[in-house]
Protein backbone atom coordinates (compact mmCIF):
# COMPACT_ATOMS: atom_id res chain seq x y z
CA UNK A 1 125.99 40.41 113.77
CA UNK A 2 129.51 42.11 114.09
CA UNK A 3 132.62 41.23 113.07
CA UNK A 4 136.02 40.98 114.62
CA UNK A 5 139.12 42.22 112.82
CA UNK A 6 141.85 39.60 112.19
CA UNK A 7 145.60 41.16 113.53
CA UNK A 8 148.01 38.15 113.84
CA UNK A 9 150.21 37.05 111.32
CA UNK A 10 149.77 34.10 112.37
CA UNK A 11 146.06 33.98 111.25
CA UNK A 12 146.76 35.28 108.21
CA UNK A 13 149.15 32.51 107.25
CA UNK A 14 146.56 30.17 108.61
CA UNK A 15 143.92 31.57 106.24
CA UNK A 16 146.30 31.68 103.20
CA UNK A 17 147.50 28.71 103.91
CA UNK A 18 144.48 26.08 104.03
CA UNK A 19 141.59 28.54 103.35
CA UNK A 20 139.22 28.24 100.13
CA UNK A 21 139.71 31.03 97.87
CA UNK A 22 136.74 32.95 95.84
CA UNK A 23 137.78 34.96 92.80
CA UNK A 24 135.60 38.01 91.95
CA UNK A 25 136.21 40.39 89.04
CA UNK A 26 137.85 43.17 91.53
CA UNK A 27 138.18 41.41 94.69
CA UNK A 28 139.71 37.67 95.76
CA UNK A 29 138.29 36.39 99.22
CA UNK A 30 139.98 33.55 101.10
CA UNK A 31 137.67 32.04 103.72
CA UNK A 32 138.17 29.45 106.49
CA UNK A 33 135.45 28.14 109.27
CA UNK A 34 135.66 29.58 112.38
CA UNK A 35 134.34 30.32 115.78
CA UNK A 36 133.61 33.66 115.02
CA UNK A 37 133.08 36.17 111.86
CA UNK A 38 136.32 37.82 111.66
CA UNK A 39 138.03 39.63 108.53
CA UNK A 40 140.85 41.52 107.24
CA UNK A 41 142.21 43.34 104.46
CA UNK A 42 145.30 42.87 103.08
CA UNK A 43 146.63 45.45 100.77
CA UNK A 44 150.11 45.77 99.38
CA UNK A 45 152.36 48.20 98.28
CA UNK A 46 151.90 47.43 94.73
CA UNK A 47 148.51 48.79 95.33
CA UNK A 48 150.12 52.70 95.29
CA UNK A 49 151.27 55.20 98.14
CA UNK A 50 149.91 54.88 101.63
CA UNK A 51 146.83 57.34 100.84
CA UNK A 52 145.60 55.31 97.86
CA UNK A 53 145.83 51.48 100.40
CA UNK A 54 143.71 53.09 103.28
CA UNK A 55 141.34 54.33 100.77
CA UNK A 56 140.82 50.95 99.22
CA UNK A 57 141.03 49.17 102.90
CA UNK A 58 138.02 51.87 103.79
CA UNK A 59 136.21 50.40 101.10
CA UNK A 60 136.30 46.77 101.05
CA UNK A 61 135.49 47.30 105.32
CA UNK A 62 132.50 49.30 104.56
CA UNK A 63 131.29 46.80 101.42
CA UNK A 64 132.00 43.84 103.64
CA UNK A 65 130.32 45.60 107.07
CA UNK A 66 126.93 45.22 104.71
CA UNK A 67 126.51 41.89 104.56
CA UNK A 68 128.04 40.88 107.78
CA UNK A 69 124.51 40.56 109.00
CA UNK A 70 123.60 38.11 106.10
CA UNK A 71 126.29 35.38 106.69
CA UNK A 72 125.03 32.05 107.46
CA UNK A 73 127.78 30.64 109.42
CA UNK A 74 131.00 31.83 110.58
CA UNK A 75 134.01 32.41 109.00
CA UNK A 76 137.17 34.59 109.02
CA UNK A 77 137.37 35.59 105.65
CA UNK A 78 140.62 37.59 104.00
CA UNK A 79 140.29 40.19 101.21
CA UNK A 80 142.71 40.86 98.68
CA UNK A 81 141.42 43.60 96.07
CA UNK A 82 142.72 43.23 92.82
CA UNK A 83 145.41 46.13 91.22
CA UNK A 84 143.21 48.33 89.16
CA UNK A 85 143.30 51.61 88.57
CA UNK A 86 140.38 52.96 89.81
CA UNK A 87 138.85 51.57 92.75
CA UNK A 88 134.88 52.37 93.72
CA UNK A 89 132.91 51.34 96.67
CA UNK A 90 130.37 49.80 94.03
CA UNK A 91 132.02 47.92 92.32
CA UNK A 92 133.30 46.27 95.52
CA UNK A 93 130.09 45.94 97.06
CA UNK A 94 128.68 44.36 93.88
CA UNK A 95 131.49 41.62 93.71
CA UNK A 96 131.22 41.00 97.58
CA UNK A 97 127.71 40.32 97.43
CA UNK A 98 128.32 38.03 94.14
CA UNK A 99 131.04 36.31 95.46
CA UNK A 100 129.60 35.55 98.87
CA UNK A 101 125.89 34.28 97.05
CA UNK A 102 128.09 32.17 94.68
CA UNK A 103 130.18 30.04 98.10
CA UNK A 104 126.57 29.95 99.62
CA UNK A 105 127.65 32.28 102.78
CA UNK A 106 125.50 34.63 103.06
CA UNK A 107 121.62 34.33 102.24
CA UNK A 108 119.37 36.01 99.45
């Protein structure tokens, strides 16, 4: 199953707004039921120069791309890494998958 990218502000406020949030140790998810799996990333300044955001944005896509297959019903789903200072694709993928198992959205 693929996944569309969320764009609009307006479904990002939406999402922020009345979605459930999912705390993992270096990622926070906010989810809401949709029509559709959809995601985005949303990655601040705080996070370091432009470089150091796309990297991280590359990562949570590719850790989230992984399981998009194993979701059990759709959702758009918002990803907020936390500020560390290193940032690895495992670490990422481990907490997705944890975090995901834990709201009961993607199967075993």
């Amino acid at each position: 199953m693929n996944y569309l990218r969320l764009k609009k502000k307006k479904d990002f406020s939406k999402i922020i707004k009345t979605g459930k949030r999912i705390y993992g140790g270096t990622v926070t998810a906010v989810y809401l039921p949709s029509d559709r799996l959809k995601m985005a990333v949303c990655v601040g300044k705080k996070y370091g120069k432009s470089v150091q955001r796309n990297r991280i944005k590359r990562l949570l896509r590719e850790s989230f791309r992984l399981y998009a297959d194993k979701f059990t019903c759709p959702v758009s789903v918002l990803l907020i890494p936390k500020v560390r200072e290193e940032y690895s694709f495992s670490s990422f993928s481990h907490d997705m998958e944890k975090i995901l198992k834990r709201e009961k959205l993607i199967e075993n």
